[in-house]
PDB file of N, CA and C in Angstrom:
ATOM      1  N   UNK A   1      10.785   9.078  47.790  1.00  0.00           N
ATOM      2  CA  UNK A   1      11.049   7.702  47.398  1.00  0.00           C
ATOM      3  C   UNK A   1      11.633   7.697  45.985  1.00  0.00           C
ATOM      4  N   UNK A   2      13.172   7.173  45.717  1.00  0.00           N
ATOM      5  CA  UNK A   2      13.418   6.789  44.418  1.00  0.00           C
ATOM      6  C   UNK A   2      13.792   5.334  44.263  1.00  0.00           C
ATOM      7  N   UNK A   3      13.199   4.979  43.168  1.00  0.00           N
ATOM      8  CA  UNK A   3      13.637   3.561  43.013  1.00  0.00           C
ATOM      9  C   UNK A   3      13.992   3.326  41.681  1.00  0.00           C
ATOM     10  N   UNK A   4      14.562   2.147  41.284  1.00  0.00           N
ATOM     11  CA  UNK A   4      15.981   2.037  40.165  1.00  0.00           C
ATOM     12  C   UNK A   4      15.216   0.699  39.790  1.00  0.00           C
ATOM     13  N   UNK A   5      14.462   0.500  38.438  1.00  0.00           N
ATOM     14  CA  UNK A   5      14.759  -1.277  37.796  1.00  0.00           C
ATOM     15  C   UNK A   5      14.579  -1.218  36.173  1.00  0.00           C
ATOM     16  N   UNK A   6      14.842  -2.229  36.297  1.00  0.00           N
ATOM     17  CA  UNK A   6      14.793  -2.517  35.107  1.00  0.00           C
ATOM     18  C   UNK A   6      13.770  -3.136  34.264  1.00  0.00           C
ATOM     19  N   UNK A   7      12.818  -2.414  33.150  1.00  0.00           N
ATOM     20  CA  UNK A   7      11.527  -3.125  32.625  1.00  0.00           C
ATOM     21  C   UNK A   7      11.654  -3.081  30.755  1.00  0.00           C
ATOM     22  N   UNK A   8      10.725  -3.918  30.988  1.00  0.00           N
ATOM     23  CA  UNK A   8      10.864  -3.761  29.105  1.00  0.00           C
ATOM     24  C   UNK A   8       9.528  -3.181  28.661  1.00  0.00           C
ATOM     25  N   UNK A   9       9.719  -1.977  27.223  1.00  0.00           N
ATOM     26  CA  UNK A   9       9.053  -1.160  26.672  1.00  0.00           C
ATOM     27  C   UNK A   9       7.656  -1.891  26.121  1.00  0.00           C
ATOM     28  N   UNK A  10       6.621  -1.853  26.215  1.00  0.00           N
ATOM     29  CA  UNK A  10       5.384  -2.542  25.731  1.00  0.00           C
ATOM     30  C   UNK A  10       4.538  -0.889  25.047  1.00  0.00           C
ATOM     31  N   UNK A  11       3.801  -1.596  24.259  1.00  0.00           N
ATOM     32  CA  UNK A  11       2.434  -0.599  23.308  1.00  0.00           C
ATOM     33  C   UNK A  11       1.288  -1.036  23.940  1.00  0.00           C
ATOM     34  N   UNK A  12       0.791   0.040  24.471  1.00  0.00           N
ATOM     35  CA  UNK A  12      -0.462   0.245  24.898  1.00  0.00           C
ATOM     36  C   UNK A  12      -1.510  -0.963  23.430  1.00  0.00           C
ATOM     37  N   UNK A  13      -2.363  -1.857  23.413  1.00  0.00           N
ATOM     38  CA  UNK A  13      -2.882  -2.719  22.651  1.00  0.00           C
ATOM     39  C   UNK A  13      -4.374  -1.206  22.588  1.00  0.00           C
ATOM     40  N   UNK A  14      -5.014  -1.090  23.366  1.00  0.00           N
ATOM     41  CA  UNK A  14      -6.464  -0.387  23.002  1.00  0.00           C
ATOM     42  C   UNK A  14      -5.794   0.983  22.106  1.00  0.00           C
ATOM     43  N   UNK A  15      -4.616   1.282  21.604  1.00  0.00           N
ATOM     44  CA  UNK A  15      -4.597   2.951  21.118  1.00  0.00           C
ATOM     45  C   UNK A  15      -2.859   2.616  19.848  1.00  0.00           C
ATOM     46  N   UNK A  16      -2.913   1.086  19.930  1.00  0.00           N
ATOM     47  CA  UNK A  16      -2.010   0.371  18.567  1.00  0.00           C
ATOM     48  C   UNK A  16      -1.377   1.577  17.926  1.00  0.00           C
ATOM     49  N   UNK A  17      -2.612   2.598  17.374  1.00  0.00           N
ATOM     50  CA  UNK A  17      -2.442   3.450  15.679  1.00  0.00           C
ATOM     51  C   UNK A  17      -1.680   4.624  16.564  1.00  0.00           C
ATOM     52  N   UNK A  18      -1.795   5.081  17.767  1.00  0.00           N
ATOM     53  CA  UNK A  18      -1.209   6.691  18.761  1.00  0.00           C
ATOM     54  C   UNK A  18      -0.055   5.773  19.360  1.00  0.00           C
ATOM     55  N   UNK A  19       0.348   4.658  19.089  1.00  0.00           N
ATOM     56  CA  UNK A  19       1.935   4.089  19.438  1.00  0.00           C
ATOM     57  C   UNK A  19       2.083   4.578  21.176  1.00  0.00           C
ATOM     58  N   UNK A  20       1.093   4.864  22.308  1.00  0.00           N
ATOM     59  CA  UNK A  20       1.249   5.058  23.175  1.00  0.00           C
ATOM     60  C   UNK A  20       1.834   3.920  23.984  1.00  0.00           C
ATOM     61  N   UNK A  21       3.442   4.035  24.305  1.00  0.00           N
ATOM     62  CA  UNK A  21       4.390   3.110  24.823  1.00  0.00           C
ATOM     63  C   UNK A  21       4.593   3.624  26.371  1.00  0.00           C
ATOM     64  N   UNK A  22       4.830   2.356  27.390  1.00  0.00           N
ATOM     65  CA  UNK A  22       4.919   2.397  28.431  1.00  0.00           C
ATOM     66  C   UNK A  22       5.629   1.375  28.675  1.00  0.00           C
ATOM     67  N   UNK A  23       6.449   1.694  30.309  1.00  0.00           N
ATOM     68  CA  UNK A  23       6.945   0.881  31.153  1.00  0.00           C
ATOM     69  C   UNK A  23       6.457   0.152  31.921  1.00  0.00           C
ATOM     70  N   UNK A  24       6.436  -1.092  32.827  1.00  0.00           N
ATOM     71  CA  UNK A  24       5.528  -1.509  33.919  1.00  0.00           C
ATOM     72  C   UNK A  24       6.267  -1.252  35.023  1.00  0.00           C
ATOM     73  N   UNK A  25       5.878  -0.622  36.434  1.00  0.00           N
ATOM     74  CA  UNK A  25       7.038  -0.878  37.475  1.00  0.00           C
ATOM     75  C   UNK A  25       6.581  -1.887  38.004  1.00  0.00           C
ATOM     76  N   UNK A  26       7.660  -2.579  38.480  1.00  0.00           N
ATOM     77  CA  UNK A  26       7.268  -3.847  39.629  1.00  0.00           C
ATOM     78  C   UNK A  26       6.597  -3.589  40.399  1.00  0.00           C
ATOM     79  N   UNK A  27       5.678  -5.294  40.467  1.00  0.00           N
ATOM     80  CA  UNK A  27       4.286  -5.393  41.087  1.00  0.00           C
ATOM     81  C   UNK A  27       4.678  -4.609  43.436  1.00  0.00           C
ATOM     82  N   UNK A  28       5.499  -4.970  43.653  1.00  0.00           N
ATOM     83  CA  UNK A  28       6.209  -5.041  44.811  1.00  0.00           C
ATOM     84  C   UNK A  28       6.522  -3.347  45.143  1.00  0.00           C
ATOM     85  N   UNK A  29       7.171  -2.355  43.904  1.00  0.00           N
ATOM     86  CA  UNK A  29       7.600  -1.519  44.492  1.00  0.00           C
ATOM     87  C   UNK A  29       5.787  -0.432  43.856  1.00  0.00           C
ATOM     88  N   UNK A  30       5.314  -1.498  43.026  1.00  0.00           N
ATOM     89  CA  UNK A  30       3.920  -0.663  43.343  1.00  0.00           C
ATOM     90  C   UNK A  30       3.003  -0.612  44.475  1.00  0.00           C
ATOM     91  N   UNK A  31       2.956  -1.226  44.857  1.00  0.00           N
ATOM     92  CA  UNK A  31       2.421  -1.443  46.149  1.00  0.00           C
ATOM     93  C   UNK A  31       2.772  -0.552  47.260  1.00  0.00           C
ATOM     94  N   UNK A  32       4.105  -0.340  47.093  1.00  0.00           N
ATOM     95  CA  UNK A  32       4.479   0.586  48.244  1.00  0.00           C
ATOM     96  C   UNK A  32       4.819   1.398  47.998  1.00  0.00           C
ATOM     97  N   UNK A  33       3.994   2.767  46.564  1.00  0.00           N
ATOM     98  CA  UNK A  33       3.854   3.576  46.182  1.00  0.00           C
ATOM     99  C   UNK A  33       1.984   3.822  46.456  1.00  0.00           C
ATOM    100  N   UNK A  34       1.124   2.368  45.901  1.00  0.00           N
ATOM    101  CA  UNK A  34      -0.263   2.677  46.549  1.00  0.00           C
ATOM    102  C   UNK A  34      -0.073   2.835  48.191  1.00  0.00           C
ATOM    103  N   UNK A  35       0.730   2.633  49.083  1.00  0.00           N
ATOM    104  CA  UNK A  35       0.639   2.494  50.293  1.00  0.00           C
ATOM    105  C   UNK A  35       1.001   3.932  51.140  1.00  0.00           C
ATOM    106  N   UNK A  36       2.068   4.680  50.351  1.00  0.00           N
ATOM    107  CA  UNK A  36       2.518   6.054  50.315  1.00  0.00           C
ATOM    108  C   UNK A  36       1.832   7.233  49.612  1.00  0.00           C
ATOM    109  N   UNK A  37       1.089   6.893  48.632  1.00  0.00           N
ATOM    110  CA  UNK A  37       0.198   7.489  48.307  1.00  0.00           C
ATOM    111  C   UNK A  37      -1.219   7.439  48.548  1.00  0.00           C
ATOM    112  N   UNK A  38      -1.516   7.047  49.694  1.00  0.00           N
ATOM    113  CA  UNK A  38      -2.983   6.699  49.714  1.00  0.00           C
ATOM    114  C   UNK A  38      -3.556   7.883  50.299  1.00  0.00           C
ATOM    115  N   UNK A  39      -5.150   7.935  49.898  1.00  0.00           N
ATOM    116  CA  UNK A  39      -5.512   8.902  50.125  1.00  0.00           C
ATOM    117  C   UNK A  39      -5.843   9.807  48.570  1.00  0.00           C
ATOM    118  N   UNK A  40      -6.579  11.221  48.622  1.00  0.00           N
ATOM    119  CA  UNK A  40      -7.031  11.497  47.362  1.00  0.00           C
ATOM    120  C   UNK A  40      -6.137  11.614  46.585  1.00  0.00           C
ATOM    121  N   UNK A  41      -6.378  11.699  45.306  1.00  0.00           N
ATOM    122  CA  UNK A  41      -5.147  11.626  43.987  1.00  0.00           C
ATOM    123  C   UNK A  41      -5.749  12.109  43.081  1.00  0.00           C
ATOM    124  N   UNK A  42      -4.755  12.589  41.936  1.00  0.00           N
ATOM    125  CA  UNK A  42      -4.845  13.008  40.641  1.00  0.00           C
ATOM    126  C   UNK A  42      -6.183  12.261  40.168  1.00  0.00           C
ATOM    127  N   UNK A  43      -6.607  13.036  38.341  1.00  0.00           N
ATOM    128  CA  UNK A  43      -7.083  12.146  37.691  1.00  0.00           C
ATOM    129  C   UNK A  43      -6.813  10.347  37.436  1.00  0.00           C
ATOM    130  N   UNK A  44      -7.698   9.849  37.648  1.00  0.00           N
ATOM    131  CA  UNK A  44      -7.240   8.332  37.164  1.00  0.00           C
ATOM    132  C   UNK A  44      -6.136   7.483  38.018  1.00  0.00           C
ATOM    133  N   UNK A  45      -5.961   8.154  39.373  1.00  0.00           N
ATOM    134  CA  UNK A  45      -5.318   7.841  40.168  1.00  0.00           C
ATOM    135  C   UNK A  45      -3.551   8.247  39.608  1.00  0.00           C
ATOM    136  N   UNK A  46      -3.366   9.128  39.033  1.00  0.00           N
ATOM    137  CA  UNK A  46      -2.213   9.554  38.466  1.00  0.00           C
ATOM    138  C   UNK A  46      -1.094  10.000  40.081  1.00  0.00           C
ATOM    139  N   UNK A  47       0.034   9.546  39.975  1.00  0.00           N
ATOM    140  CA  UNK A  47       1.319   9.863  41.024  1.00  0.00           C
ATOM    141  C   UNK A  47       2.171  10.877  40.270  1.00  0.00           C
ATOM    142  N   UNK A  48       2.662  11.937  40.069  1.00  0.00           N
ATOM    143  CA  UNK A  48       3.607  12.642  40.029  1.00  0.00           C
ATOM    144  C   UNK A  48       4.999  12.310  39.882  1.00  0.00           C
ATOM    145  N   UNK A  49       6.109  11.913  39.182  1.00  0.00           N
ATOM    146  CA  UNK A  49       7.189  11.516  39.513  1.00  0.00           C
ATOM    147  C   UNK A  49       8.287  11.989  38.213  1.00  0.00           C
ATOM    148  N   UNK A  50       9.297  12.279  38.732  1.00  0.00           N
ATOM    149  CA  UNK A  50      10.555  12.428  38.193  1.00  0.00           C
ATOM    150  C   UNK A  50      11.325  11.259  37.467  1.00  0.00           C
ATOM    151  N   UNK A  51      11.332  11.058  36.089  1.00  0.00           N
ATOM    152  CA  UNK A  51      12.108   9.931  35.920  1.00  0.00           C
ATOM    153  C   UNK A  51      12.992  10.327  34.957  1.00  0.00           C
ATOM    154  N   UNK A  52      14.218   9.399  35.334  1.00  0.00           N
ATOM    155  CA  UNK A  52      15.105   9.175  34.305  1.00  0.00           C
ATOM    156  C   UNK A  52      15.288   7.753  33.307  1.00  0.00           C
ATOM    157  N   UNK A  53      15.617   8.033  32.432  1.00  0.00           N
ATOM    158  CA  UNK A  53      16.217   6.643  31.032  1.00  0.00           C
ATOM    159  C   UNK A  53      17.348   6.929  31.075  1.00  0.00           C
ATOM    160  N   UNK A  54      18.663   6.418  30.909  1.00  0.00           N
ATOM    161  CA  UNK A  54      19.472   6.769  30.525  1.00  0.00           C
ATOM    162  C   UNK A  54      20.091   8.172  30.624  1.00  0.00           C
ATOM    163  N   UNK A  55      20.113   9.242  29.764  1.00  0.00           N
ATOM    164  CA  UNK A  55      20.615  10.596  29.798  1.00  0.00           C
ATOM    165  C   UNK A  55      19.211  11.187  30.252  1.00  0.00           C
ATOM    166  N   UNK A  56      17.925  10.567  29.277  1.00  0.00           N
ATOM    167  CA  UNK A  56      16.912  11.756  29.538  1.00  0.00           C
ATOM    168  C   UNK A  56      16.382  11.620  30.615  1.00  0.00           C
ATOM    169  N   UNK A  57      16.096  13.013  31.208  1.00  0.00           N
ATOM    170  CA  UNK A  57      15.043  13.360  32.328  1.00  0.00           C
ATOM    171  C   UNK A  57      13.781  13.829  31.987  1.00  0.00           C
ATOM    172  N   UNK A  58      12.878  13.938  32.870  1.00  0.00           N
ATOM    173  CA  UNK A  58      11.497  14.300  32.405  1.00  0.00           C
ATOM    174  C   UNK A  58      10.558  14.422  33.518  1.00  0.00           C
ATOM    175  N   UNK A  59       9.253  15.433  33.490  1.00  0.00           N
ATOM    176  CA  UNK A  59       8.310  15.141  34.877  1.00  0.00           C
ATOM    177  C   UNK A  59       7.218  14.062  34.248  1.00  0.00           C
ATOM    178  N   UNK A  60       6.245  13.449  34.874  1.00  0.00           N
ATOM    179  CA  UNK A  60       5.051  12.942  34.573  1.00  0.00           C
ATOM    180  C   UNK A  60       4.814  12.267  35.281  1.00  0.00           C
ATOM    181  N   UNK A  61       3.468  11.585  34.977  1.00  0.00           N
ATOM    182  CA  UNK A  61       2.847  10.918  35.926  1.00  0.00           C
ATOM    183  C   UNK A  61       2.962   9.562  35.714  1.00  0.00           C
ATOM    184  N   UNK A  62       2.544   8.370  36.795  1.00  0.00           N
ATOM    185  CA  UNK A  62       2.080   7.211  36.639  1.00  0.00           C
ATOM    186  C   UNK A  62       0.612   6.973  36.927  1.00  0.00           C
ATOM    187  N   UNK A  63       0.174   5.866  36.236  1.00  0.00           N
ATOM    188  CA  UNK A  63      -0.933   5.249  36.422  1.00  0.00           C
ATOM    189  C   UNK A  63      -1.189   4.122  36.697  1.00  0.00           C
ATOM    190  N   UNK A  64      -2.119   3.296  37.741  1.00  0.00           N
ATOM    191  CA  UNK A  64      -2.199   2.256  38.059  1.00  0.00           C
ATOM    192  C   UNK A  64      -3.531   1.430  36.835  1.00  0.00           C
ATOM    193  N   UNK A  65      -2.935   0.407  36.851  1.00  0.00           N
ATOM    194  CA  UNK A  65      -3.375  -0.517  35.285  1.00  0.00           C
ATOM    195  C   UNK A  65      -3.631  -1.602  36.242  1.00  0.00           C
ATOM    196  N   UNK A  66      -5.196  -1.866  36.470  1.00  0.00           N
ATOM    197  CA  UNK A  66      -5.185  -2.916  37.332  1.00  0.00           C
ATOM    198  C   UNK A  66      -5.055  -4.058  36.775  1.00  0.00           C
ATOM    199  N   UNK A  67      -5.025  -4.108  35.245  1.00  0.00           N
ATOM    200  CA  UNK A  67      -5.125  -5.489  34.558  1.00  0.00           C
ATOM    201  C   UNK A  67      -3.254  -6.105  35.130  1.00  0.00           C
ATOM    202  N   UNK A  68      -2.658  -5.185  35.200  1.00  0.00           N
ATOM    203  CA  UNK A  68      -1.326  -5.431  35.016  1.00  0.00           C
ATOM    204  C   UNK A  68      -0.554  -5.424  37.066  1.00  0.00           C
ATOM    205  N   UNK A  69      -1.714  -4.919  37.460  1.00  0.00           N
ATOM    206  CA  UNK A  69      -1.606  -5.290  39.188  1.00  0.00           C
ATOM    207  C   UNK A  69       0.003  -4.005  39.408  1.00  0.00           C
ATOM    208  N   UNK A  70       0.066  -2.696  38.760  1.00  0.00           N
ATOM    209  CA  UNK A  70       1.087  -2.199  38.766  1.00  0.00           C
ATOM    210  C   UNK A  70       0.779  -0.666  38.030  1.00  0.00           C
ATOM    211  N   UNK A  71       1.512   0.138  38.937  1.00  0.00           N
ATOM    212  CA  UNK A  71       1.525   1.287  37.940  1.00  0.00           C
ATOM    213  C   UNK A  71       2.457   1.589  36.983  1.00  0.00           C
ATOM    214  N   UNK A  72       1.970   1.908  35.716  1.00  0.00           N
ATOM    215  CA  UNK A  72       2.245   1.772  33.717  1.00  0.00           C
ATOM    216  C   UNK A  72       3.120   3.327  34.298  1.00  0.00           C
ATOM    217  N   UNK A  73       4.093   3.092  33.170  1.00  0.00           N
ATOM    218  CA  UNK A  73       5.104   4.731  33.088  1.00  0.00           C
ATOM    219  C   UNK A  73       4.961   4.923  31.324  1.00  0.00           C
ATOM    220  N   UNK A  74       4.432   6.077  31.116  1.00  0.00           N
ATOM    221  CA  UNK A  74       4.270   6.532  29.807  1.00  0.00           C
ATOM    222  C   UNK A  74       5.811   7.273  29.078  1.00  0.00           C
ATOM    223  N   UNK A  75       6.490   6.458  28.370  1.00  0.00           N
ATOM    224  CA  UNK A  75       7.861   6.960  27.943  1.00  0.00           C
ATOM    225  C   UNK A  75       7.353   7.493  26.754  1.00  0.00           C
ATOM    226  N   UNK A  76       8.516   9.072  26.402  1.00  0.00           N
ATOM    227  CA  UNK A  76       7.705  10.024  25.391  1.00  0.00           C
ATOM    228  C   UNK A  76       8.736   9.138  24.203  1.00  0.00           C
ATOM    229  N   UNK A  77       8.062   9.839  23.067  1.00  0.00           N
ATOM    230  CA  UNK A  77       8.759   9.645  21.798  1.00  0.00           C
ATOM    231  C   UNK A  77       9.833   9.928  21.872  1.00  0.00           C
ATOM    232  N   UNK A  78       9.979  11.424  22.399  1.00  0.00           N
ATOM    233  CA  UNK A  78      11.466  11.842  22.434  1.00  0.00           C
ATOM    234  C   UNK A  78      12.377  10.937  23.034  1.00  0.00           C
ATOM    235  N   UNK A  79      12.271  10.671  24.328  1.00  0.00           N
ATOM    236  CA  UNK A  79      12.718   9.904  25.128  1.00  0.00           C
ATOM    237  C   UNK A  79      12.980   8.878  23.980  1.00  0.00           C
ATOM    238  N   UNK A  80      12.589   8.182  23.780  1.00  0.00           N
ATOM    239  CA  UNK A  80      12.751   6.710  23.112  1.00  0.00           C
ATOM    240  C   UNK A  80      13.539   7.095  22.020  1.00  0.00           C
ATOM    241  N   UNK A  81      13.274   8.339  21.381  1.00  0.00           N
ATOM    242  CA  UNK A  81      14.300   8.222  20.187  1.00  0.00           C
ATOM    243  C   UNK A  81      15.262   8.769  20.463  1.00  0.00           C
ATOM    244  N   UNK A  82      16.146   9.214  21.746  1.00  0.00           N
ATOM    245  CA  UNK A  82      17.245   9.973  22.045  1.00  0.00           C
ATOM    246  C   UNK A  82      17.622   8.838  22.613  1.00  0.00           C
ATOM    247  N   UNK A  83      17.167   8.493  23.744  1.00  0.00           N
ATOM    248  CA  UNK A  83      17.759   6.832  23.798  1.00  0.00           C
ATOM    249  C   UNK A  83      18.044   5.801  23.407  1.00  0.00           C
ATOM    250  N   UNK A  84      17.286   5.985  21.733  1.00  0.00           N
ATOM    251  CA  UNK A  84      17.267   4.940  20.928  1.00  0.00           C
ATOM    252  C   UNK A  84      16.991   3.224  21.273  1.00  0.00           C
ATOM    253  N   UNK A  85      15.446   3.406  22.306  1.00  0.00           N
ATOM    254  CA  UNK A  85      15.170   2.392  22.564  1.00  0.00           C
ATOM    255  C   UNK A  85      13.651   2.357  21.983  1.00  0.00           C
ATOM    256  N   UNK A  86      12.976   0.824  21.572  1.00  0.00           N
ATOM    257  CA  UNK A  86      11.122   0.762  21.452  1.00  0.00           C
ATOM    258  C   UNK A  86      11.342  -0.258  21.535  1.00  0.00           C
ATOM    259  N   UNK A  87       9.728  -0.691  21.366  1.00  0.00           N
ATOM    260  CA  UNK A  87       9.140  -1.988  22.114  1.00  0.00           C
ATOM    261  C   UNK A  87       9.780  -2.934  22.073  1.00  0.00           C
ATOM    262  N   UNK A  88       9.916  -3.616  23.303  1.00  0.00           N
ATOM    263  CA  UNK A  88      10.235  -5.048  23.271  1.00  0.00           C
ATOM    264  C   UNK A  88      11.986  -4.833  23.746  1.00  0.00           C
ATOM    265  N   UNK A  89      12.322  -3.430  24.050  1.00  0.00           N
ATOM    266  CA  UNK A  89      14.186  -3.446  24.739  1.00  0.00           C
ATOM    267  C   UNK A  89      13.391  -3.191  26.205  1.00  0.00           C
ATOM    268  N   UNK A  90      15.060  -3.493  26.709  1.00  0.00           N
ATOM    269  CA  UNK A  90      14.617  -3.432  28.124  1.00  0.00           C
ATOM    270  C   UNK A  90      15.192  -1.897  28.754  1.00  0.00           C
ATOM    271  N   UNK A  91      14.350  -1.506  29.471  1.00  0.00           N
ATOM    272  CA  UNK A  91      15.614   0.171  29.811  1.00  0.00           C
ATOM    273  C   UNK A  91      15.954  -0.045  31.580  1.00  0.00           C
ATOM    274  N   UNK A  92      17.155   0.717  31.973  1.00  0.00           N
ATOM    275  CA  UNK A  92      17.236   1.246  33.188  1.00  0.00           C
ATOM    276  C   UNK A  92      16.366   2.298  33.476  1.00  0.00           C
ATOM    277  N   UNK A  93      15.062   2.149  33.981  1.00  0.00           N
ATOM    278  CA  UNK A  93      14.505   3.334  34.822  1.00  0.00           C
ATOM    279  C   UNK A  93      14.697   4.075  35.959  1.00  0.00           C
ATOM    280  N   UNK A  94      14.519   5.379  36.393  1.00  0.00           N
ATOM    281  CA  UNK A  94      14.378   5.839  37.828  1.00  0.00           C
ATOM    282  C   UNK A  94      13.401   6.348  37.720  1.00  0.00           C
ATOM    283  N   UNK A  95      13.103   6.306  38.808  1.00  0.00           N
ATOM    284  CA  UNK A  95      11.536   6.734  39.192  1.00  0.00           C
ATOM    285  C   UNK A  95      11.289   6.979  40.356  1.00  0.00           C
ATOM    286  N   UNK A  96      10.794   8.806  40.869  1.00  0.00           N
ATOM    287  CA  UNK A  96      11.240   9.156  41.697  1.00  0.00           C
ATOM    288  C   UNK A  96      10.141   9.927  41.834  1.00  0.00           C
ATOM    289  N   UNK A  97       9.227   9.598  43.235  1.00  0.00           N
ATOM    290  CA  UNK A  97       7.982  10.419  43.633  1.00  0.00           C
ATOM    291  C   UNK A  97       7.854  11.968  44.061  1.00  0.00           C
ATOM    292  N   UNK A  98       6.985  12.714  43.348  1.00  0.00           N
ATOM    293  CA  UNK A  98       7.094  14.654  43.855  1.00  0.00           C
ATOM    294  C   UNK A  98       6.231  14.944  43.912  1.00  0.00           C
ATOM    295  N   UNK A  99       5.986  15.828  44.615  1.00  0.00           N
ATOM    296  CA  UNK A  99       4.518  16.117  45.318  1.00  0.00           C
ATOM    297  C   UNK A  99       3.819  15.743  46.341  1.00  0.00           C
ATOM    298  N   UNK A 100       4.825  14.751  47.333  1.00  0.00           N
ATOM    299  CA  UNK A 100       4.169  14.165  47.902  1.00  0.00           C
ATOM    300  C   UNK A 100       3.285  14.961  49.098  1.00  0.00           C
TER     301      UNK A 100
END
């Protein structure tokens, strides 16, 4: 499964001072990632996935944030500063499930 949208960069609020920044994916194409992934999982319910920003690529995981009804994408520093995007821009994501 790869899927393509577009979200805007938010700061984790409980960890402010470690600037831990994330994406949200849509509530819709989360769902039918819990639905494809069901069954046992990573720590913390973590998914495996391939994503791209822009030029950069990268492996990692997602996590489901039930406050937010969606699984959060953790974008690295690097990432953000080669892309030259932070909080509050919007990016083109891909996001692309492995391991399944």
């Amino acid at each position: 499964m790869i899927v393509v949208f577009d979200a805007e960069l938010w700061v984790w609020d409980a960890r402010r001072e470690e600037t831990w920044t994330f994406v949200s994916l849509p509530q819709d194409i989360s769902e039918e990632i819990r639905e494809i992934t069901d069954g046992p999982r990573r720590g913390f319910g973590a998914v495996r996935v391939q994503v791209g920003i822009g030029g950069s690529q990268w492996k990692t995981s997602i996590f489901p944030d039930a406050k937010r009804g969606a699984y959060v994408l953790p974008v690295k520093k690097a990432v953000r500063k080669a892309e030259g995007i932070e909080e509050g821009d919007v990016a083109k994501v891909t996001v692309e499930l492995i391991d399944l």
